[in-house]
Protein backbone atom coordinates (compact mmCIF):
# COMPACT_ATOMS: atom_id res chain seq x y z
CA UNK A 1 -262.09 -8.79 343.54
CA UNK A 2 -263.59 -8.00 340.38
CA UNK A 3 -264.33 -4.25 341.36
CA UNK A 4 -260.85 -3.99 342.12
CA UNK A 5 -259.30 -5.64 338.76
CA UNK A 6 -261.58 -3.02 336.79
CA UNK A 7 -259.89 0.22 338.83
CA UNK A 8 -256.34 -1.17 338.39
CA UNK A 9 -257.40 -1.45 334.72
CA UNK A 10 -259.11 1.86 334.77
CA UNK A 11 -256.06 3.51 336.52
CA UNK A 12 -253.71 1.23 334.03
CA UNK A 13 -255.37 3.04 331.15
CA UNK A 14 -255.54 6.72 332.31
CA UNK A 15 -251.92 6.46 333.24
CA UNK A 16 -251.24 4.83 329.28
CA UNK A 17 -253.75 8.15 328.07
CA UNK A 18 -251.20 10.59 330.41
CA UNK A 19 -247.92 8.99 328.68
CA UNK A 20 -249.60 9.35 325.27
CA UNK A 21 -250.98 13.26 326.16
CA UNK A 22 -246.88 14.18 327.35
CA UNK A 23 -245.54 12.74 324.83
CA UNK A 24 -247.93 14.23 321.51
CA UNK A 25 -247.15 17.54 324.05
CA UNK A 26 -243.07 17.29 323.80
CA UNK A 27 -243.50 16.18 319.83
CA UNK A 28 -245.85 19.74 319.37
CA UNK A 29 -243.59 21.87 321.23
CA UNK A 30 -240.54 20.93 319.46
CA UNK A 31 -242.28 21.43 316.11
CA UNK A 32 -243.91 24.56 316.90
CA UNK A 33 -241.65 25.82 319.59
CA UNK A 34 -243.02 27.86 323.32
CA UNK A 35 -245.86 29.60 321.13
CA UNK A 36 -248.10 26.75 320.43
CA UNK A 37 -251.23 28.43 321.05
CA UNK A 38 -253.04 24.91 322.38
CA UNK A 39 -250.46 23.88 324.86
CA UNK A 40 -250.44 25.58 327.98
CA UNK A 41 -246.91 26.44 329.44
CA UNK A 42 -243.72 25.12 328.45
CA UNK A 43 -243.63 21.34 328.44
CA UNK A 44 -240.21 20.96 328.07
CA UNK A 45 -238.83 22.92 330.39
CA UNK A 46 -241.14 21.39 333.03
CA UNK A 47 -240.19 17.58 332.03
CA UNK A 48 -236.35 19.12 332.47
CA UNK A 49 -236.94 20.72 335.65
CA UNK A 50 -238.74 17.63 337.01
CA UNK A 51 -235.40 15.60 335.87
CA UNK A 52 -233.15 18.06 337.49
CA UNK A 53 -234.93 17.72 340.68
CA UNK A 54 -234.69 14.10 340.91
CA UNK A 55 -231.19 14.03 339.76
CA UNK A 56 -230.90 16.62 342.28
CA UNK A 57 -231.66 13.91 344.92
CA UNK A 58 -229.17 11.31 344.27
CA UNK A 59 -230.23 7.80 345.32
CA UNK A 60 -233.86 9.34 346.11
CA UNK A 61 -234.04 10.40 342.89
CA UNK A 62 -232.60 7.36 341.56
CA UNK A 63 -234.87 5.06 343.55
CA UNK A 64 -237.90 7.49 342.40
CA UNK A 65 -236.37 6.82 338.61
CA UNK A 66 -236.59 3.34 339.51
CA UNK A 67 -239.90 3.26 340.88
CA UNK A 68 -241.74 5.34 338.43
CA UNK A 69 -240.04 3.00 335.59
CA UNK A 70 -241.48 -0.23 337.27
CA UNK A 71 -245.09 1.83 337.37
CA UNK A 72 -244.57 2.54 333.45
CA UNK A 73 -243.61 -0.95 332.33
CA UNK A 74 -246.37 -2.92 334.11
């Protein structure tokens, strides 16, 4: 049991780390726009295409929105 509480924690925290990494990504990009030498590719655009495709899907994509919220706000 205890093995398994410190991988949900470990997972937990690298997920946290991920949200933090997109986010400081989006902020960059919109100050220093597609050239940002450190970023690689276009953030943005990805994040948008990613929300097209699940919009794209209807009540898959809603149920996906769902899930990945309930994932987020554990």
């Amino acid at each position: 049991m205890l093995i398994m509480d410190n991988i949900i924690g470990w997972a937990k925290k690298l997920t946290e780390a991920g949200v933090v990494v997109i986010a400081l990504a989006v902020v960059v990009q919109i100050i220093f726009g597609d050239s940002a030498a450190f970023l690689p590719g276009d953030i943005i655009g990805r994040l948008t295409d990613i929300i097209t495709s699940i919009g794209g899907a209807n009540l898959v994509g809603l149920v996906a929105v769902g899930l990945i919220y309930k994932i987020f706000t554990r």
